[in-house]
Protein backbone atom coordinates (compact mmCIF):
# COMPACT_ATOMS: atom_id res chain seq x y z
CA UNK A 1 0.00 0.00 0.00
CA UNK A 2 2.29 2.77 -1.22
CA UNK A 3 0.44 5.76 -1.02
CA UNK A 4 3.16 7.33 0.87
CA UNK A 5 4.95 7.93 -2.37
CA UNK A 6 2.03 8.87 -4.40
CA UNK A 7 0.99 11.48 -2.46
CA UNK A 8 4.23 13.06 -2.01
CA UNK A 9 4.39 13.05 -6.03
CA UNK A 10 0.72 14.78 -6.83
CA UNK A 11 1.46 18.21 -6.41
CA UNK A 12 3.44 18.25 -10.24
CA UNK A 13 0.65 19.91 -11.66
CA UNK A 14 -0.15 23.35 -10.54
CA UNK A 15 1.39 22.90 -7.14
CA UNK A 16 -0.48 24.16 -3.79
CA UNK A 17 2.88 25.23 -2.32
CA UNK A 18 6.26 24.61 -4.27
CA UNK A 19 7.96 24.55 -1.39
CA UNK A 20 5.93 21.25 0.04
CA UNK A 21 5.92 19.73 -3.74
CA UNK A 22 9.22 20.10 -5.45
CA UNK A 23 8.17 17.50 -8.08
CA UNK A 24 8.97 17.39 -11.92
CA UNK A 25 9.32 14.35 -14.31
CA UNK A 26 11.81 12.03 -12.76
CA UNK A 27 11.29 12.34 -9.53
CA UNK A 28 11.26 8.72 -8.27
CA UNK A 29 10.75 7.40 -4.61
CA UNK A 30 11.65 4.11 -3.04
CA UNK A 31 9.92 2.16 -0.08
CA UNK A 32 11.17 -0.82 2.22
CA UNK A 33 8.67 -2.88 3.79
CA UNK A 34 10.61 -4.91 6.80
CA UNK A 35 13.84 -3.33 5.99
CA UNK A 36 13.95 -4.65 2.23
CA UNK A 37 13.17 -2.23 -0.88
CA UNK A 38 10.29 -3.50 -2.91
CA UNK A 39 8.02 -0.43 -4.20
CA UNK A 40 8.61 2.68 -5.99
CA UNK A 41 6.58 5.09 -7.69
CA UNK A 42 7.72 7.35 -10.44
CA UNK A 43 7.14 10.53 -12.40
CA UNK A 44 6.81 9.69 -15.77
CA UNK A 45 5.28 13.32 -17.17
CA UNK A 46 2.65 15.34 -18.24
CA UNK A 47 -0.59 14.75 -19.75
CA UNK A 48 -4.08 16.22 -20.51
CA UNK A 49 -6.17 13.56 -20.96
CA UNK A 50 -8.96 15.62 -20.21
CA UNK A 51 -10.20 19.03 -19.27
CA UNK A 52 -7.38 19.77 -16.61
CA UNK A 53 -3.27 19.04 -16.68
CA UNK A 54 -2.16 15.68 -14.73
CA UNK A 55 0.99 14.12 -13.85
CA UNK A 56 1.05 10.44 -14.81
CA UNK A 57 2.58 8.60 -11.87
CA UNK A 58 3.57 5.13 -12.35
CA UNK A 59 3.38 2.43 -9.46
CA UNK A 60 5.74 -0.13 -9.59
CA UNK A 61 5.70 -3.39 -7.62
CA UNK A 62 3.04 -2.89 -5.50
CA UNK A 63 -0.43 -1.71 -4.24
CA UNK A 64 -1.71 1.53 -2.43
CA UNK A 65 -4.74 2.75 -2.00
CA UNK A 66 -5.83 -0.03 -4.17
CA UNK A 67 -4.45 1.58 -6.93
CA UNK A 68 -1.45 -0.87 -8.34
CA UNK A 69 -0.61 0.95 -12.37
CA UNK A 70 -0.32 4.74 -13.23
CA UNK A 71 -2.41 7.61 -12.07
CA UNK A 72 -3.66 10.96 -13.15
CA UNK A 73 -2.96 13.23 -10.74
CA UNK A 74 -3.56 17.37 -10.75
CA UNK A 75 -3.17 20.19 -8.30
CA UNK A 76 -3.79 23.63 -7.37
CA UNK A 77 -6.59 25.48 -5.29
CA UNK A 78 -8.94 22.92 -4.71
CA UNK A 79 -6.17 20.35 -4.06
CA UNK A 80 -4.33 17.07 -5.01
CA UNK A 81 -6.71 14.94 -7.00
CA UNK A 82 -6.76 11.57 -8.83
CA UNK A 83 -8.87 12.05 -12.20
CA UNK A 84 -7.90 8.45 -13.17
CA UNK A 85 -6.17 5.12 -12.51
CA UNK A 86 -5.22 2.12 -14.64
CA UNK A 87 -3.55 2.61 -17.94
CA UNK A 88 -4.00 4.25 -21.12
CA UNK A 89 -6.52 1.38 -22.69
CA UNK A 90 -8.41 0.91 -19.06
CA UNK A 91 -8.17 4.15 -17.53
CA UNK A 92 -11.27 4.33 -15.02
CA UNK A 93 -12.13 7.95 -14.84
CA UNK A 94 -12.96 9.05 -11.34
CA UNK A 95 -16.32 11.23 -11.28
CA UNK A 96 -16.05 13.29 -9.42
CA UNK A 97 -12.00 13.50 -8.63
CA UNK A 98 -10.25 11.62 -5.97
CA UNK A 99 -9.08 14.62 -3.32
CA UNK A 100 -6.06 12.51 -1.90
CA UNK A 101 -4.58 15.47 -0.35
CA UNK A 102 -6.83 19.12 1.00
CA UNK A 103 -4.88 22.66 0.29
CA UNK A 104 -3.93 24.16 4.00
CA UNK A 105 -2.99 21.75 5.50
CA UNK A 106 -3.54 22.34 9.54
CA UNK A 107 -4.47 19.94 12.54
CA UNK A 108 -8.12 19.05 13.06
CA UNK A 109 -8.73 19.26 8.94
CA UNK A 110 -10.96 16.81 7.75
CA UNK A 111 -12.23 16.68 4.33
CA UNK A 112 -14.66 13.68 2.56
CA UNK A 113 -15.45 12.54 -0.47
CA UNK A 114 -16.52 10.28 -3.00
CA UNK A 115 -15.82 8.42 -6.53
CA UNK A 116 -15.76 4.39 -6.37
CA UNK A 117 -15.50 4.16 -3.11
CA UNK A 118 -16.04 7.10 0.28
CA UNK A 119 -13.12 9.01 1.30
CA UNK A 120 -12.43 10.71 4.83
CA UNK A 121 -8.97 12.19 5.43
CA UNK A 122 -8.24 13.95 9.17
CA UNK A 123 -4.87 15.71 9.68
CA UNK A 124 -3.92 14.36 13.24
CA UNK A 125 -0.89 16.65 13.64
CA UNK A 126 2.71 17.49 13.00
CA UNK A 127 5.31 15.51 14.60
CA UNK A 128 9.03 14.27 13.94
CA UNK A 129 9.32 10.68 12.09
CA UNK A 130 12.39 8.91 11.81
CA UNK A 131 12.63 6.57 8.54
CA UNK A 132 15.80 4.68 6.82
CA UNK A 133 16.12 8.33 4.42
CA UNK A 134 16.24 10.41 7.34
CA UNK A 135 14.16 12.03 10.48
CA UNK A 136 11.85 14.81 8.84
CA UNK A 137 9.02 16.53 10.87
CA UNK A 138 5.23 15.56 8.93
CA UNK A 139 2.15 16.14 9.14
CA UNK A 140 0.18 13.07 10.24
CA UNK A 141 -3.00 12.34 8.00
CA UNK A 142 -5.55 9.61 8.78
CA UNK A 143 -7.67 8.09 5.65
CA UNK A 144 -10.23 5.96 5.48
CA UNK A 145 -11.81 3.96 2.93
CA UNK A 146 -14.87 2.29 2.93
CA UNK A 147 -16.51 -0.29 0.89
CA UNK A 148 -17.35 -4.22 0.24
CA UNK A 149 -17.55 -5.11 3.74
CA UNK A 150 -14.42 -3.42 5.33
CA UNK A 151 -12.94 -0.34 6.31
CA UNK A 152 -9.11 0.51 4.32
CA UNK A 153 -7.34 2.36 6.85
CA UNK A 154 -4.02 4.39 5.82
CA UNK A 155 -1.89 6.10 8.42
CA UNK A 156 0.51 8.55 6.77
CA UNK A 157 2.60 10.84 7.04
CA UNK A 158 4.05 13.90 4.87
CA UNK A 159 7.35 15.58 4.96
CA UNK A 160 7.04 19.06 3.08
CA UNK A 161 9.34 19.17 0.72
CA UNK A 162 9.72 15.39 0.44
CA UNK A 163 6.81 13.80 0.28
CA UNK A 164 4.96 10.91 2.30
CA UNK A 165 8.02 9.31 4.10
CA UNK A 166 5.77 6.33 6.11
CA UNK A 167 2.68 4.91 5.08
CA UNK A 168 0.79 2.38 7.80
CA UNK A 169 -2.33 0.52 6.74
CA UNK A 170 -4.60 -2.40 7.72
CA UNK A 171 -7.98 -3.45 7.13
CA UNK A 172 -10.92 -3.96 9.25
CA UNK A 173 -13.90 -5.80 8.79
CA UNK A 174 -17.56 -4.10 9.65
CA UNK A 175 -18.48 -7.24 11.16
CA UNK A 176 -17.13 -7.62 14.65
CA UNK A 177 -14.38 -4.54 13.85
CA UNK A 178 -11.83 -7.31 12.92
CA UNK A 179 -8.00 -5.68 12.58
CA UNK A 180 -5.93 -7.51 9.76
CA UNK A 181 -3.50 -7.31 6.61
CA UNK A 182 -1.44 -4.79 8.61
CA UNK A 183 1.74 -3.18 6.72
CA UNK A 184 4.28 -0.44 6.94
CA UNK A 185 6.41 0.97 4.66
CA UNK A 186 9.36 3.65 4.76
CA UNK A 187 10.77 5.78 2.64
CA UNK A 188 14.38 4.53 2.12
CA UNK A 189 15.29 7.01 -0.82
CA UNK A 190 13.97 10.07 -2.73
CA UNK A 191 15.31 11.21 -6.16
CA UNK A 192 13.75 15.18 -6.77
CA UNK A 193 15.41 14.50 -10.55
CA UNK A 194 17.05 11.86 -12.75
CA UNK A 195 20.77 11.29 -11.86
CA UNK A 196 22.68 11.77 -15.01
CA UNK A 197 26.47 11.72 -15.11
CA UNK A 198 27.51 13.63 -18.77
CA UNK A 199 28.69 11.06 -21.15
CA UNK A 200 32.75 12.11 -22.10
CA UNK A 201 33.96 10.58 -25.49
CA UNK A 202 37.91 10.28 -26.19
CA UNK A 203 38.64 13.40 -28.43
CA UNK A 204 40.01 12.03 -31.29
CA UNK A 205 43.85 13.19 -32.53
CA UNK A 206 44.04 15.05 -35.83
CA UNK A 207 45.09 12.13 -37.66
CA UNK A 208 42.04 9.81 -36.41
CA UNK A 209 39.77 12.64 -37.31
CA UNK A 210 41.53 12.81 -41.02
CA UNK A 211 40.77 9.43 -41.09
CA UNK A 212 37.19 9.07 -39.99
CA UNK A 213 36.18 11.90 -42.70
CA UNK A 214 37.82 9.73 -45.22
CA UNK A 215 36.80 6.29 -44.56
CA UNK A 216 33.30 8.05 -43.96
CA UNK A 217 33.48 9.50 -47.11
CA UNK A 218 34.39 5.61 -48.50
CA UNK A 219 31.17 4.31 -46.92
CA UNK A 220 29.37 5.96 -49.91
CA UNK A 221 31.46 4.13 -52.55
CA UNK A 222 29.13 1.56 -54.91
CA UNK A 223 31.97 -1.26 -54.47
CA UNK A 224 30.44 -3.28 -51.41
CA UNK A 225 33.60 -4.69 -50.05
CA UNK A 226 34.85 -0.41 -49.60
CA UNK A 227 31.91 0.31 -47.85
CA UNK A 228 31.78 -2.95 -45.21
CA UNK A 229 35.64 -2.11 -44.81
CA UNK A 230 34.98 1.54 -44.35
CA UNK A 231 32.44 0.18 -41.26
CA UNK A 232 34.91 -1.48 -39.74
CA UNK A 233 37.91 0.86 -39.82
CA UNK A 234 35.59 3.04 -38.30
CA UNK A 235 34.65 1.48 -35.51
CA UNK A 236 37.73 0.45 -34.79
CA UNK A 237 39.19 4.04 -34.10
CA UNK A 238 36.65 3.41 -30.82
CA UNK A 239 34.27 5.60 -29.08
CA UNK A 240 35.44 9.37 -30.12
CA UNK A 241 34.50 8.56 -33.39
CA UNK A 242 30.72 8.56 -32.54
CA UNK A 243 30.27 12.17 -32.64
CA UNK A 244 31.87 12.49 -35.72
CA UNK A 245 29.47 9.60 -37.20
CA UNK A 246 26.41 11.66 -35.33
CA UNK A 247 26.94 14.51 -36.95
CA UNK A 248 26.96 12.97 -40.41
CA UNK A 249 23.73 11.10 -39.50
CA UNK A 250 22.36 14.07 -38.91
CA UNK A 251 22.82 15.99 -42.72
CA UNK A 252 23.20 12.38 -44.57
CA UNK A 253 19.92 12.60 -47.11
CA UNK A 254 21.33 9.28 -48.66
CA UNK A 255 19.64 6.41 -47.53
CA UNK A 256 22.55 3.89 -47.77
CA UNK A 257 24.80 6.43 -46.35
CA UNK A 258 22.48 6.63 -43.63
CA UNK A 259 22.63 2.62 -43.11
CA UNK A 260 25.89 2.53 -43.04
CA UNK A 261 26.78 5.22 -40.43
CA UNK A 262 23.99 3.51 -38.37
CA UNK A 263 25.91 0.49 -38.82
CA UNK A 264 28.79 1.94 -37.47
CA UNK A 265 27.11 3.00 -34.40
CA UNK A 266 25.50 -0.22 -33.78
CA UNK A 267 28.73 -1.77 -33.38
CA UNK A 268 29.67 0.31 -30.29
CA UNK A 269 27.09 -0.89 -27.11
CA UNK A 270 24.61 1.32 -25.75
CA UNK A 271 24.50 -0.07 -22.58
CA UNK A 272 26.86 -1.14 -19.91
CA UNK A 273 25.97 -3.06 -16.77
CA UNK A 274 28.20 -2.09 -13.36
CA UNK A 275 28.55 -4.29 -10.13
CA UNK A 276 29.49 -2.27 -7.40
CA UNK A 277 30.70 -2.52 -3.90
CA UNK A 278 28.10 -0.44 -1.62
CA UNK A 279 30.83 -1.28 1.28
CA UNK A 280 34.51 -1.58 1.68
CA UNK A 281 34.67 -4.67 2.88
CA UNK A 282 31.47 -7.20 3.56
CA UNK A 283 30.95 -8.69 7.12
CA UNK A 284 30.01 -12.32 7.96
CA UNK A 285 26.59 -13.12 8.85
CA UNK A 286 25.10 -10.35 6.24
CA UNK A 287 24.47 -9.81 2.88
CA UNK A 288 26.98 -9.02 0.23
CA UNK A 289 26.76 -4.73 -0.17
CA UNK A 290 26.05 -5.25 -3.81
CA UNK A 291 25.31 -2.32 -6.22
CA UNK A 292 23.95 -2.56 -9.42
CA UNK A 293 23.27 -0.33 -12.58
CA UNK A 294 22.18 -0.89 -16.35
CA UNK A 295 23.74 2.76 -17.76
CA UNK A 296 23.22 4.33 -20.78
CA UNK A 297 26.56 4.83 -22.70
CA UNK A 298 25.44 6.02 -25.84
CA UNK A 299 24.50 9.87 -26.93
CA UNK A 300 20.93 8.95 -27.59
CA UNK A 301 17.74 7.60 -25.27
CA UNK A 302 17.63 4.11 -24.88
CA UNK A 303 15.23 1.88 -23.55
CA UNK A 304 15.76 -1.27 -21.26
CA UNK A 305 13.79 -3.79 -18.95
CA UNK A 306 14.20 -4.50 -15.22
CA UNK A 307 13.94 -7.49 -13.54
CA UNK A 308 10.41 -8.67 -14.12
CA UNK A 309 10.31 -12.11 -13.17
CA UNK A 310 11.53 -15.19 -10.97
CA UNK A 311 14.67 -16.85 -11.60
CA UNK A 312 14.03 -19.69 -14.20
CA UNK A 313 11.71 -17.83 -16.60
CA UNK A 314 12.14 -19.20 -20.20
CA UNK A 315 11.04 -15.41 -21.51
CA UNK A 316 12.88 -12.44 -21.46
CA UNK A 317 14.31 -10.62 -20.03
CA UNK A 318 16.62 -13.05 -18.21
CA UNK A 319 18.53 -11.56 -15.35
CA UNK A 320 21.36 -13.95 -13.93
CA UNK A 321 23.46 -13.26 -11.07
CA UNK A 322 26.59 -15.23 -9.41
CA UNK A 323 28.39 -15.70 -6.65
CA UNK A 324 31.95 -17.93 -6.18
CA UNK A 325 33.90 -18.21 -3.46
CA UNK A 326 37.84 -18.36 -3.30
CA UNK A 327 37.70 -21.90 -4.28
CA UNK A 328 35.46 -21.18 -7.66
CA UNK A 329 32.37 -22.78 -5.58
CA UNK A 330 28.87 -21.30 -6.90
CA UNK A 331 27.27 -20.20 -4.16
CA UNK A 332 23.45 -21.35 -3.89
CA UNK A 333 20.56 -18.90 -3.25
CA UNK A 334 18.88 -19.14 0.36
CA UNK A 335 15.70 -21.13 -1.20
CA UNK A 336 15.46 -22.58 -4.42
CA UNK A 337 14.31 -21.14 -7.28
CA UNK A 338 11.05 -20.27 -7.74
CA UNK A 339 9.18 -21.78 -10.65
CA UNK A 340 5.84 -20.50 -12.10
CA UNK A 341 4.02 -22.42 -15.12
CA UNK A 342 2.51 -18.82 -15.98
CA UNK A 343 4.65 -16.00 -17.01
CA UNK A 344 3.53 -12.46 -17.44
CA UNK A 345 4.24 -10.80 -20.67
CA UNK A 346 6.23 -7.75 -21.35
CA UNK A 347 3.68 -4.49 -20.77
CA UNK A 348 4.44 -1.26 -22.21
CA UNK A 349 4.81 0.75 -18.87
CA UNK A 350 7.62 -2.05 -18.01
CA UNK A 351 10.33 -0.21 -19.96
CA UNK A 352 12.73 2.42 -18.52
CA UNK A 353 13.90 5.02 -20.93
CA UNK A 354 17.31 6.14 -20.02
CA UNK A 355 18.84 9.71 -21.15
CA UNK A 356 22.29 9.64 -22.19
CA UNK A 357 24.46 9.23 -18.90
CA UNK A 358 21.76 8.03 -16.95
CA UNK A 359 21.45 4.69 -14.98
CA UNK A 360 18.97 2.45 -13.56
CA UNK A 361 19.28 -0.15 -11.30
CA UNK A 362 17.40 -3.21 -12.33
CA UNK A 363 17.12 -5.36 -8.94
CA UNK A 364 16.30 -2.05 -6.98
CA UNK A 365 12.47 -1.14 -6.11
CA UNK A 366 9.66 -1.73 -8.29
CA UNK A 367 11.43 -4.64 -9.73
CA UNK A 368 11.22 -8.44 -9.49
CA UNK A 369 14.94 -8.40 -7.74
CA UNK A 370 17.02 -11.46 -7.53
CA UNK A 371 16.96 -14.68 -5.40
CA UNK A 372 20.41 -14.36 -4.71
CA UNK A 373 20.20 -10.65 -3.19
CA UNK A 374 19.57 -12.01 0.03
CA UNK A 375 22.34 -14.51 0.22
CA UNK A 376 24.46 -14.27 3.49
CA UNK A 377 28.08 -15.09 3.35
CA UNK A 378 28.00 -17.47 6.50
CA UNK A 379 31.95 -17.17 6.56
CA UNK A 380 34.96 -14.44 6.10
CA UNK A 381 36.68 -14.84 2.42
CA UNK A 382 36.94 -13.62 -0.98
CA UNK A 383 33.82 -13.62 -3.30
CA UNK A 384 33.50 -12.84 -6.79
CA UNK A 385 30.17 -11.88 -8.13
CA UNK A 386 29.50 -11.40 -11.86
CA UNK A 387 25.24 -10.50 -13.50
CA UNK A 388 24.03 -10.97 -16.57
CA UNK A 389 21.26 -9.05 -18.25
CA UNK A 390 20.14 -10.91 -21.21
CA UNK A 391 17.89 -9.07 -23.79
CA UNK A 392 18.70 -11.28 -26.86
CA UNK A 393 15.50 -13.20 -27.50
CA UNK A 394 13.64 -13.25 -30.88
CA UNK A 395 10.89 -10.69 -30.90
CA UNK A 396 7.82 -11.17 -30.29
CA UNK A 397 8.37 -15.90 -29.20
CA UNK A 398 10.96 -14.94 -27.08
CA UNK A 399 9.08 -11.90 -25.04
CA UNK A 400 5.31 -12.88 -24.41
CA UNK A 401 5.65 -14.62 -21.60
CA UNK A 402 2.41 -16.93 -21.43
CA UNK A 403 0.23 -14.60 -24.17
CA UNK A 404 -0.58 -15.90 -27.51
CA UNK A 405 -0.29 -12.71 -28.67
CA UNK A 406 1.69 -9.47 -28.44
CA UNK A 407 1.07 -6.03 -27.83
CA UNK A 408 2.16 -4.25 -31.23
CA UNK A 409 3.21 -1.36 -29.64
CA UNK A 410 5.17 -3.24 -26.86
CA UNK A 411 6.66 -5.25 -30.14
CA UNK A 412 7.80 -2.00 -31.74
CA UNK A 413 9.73 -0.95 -28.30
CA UNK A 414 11.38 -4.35 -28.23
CA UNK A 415 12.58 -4.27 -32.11
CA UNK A 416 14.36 -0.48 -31.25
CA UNK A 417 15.53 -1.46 -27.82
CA UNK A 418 19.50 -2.54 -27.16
CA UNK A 419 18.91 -6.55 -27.85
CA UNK A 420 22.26 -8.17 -26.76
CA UNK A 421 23.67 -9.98 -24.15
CA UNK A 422 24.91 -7.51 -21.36
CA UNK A 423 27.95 -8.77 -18.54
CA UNK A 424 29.28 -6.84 -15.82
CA UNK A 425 32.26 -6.26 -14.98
CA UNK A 426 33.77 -9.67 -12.64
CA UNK A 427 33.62 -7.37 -9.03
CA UNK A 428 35.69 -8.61 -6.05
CA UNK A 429 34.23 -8.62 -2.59
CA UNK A 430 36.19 -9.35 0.79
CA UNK A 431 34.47 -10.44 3.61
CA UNK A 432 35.69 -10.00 7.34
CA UNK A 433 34.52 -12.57 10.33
């Protein structure tokens, strides 16, 4: 139930007080529930579906305010409201609006309302809340939402400036006021903006540069064999040479020319996938301080998938991870793997479009993770640890899961997106007693 992060997000549009909603596109927050990271809620942009502006926020691996896709969300005087939920083929208009969040906030204000369901909100106080991103003093909102038999309480509360930073919930039944399906969740991170480290390419010398304009001035040649040569001398004076290619792309009105300076940038990868150490040095007893990122290297968007499924999926994306110890023993995960006869298909609000620079980790929250995340190292030692992000498979056999069919629009973003098979780099992990 993450409403926490949605309702820090739905003052993008037309804000009641910039200062308590510094949101844009981007903006992406991350929730543990019992210390581990598995929802997030994103950003994605603007729309006007209908009469007013939204913000589309996108829920990732999990349920809130049992709302579990995207949302339309506005604001301004008469407050933070949800115009719709689902996606863009099942979007269930709310009529009248959704008010998640009142303007003014101040304790004792209650406001009501209702769409699918009835709505109370109560602002309890202000008070200080300590959560893994930090101790923040927030306002304290009660909700409660009736319906079907039971009661959907939500306990939250809302840093200005941040957002919701804990979200408690639990259900009760009208008959005989039974308590159960009680959660809490806490903020763990908040991004305001997408993290983007500028892309450097190796300047090339004056005689690489000499060369590229010639051999790109080869690729236009009718002989065959001068043009595939002219591709691969190219490539091979590495990355710097991508700019020069770029800006060819960019006036080439040839269409062979074209293919064949797009088939010099194909051979350079657009995406590189980092192990990191989070920690100096791992500690017995505990979880390897892993890091992960799939980053775009290239000077253009690309698009990749996240971890969307349980180890042992024959679809794809296929996401492997491993773990040796000093002796070259694989280490096992802590159960074993789990194994589903049905697997979802790829969606089209699964992808993650990465600006040049930009990274995304792909076991973090919001994904499916990894089995092997958990692993403790019961003993001190060396450990190696190596993923694997495979995007190779035919398009669509090799994507649709359990479907018969494909989404053509989902096909179209698979056909464009980076298809190969990704490694990280072999990372090195000590472990103390």
């Amino acid at each position: 139930m993450m409403i926490a992060v949605l309702l820090a997000a739905c003052a993008l549009v037309q804000p009641q007080a910039e200062s308590d909603f510094p949101l844009k596109p981007g903006s992406r927050w991350a929730y543990a529930r019992e210390g581990q990271e598995t929802m997030a809620l994103e950003v994605m942009g603007l729309e006007r579906p209908g009469l007013e502006a939204t913000a589309v926020l996108r829920i990732r691996g999990g349920m809130f305010f049992l709302f579990s896709k995207d949302l339309w969300v506005s604001g301004g005087s008469l407050g933070i409201r949800i115009h719709a939920s689902g996606d863009a083929d099942q979007m269930a208009v709310k009529t009248p609006p959704v008010v998640l969040l009142a303007p003014d906030l101040e304790k004792g204000k209650v406001w009501r309302g209702t769409s699918d369901r009835a709505w109370t909100a109560s602002v309890v106080d202000r008070e200080p809340v300590r959560v893994p991103a930090g101790e923040f003093k927030a306002w304290k909102i009660d909700y409660v939402i009736s319906g079907s038999g039971r009661d959907y309480h939500f306990r939250a509360w809302l840093a200005p400036g941040t957002g919701f930073v804990r979200l408690d919930s639990w259900q009760e039944l009208h008959e005989g006021r039974e308590r159960r399906n009680a959660e809490s969740y806490e903020l763990t991170r908040y991004d305001p903006e997408r993290k983007i480290t500028p892309l450097g390419f190796p300047a090339l010398s004056s005689e690489d540069l000499a060369k590229a304009k010639r051999l790109i001035a080869r690729l236009g040649q009718p002989e065959v064999a001068a043009r595939d040569e002219g591709v691969r001398e190219l490539a091979a004076l590495g990355r710097g040479v991508l700019p020069v290619v770029r800006d060819q792309l960019a006036t080439a009105k040839e269409s062979e020319l074209r293919g064949r300076l797009e088939a010099v940038v194909e051979r350079f990868p657009k995406v590189e996938f980092v192990a990191r150490n989070l920690k100096a040095r791992g500690k017995a007893g505990q979880p390897l301080p892993l890091g992960f990122a799939l980053r775009n290297i290239s000077d253009s968007k690309v698009q990749i998938l996240p971890s969307l499924g349980a180890p042992g999926r024959t679809s794809y994306p296929r996401y492997l991870l491993e773990i040796r110890d000093e002796k070259g023993d694989v280490m096992k995960p802590p159960k074993g793997p789990i194994t589903c006869s049905f697997e979802n298909p790829v969606e089209e609000r699964d992808f993650i479009t990465l600006e040049p620079g930009e990274e995304y980790d792909p076991f973090g929250a919001g994904t499916w993770g990894h089995v092997l995340l958990p692993w403790i190292a019961e003993r001190a030692g060396t450990y190696t640890v190596q993923a694997v992000y495979d995007a190779t498979g035919d398009v669509p056999d090799g994507w649709k899961g359990s479907a018969t069919t494909m989404d053509p629009r989902v096909q179209r973003r698979l056909e464009a997106m980076p298809r190969r098979r990704f490694e990280s780099n072999r990372l090195t992990i000590e472990v103390e007693p």
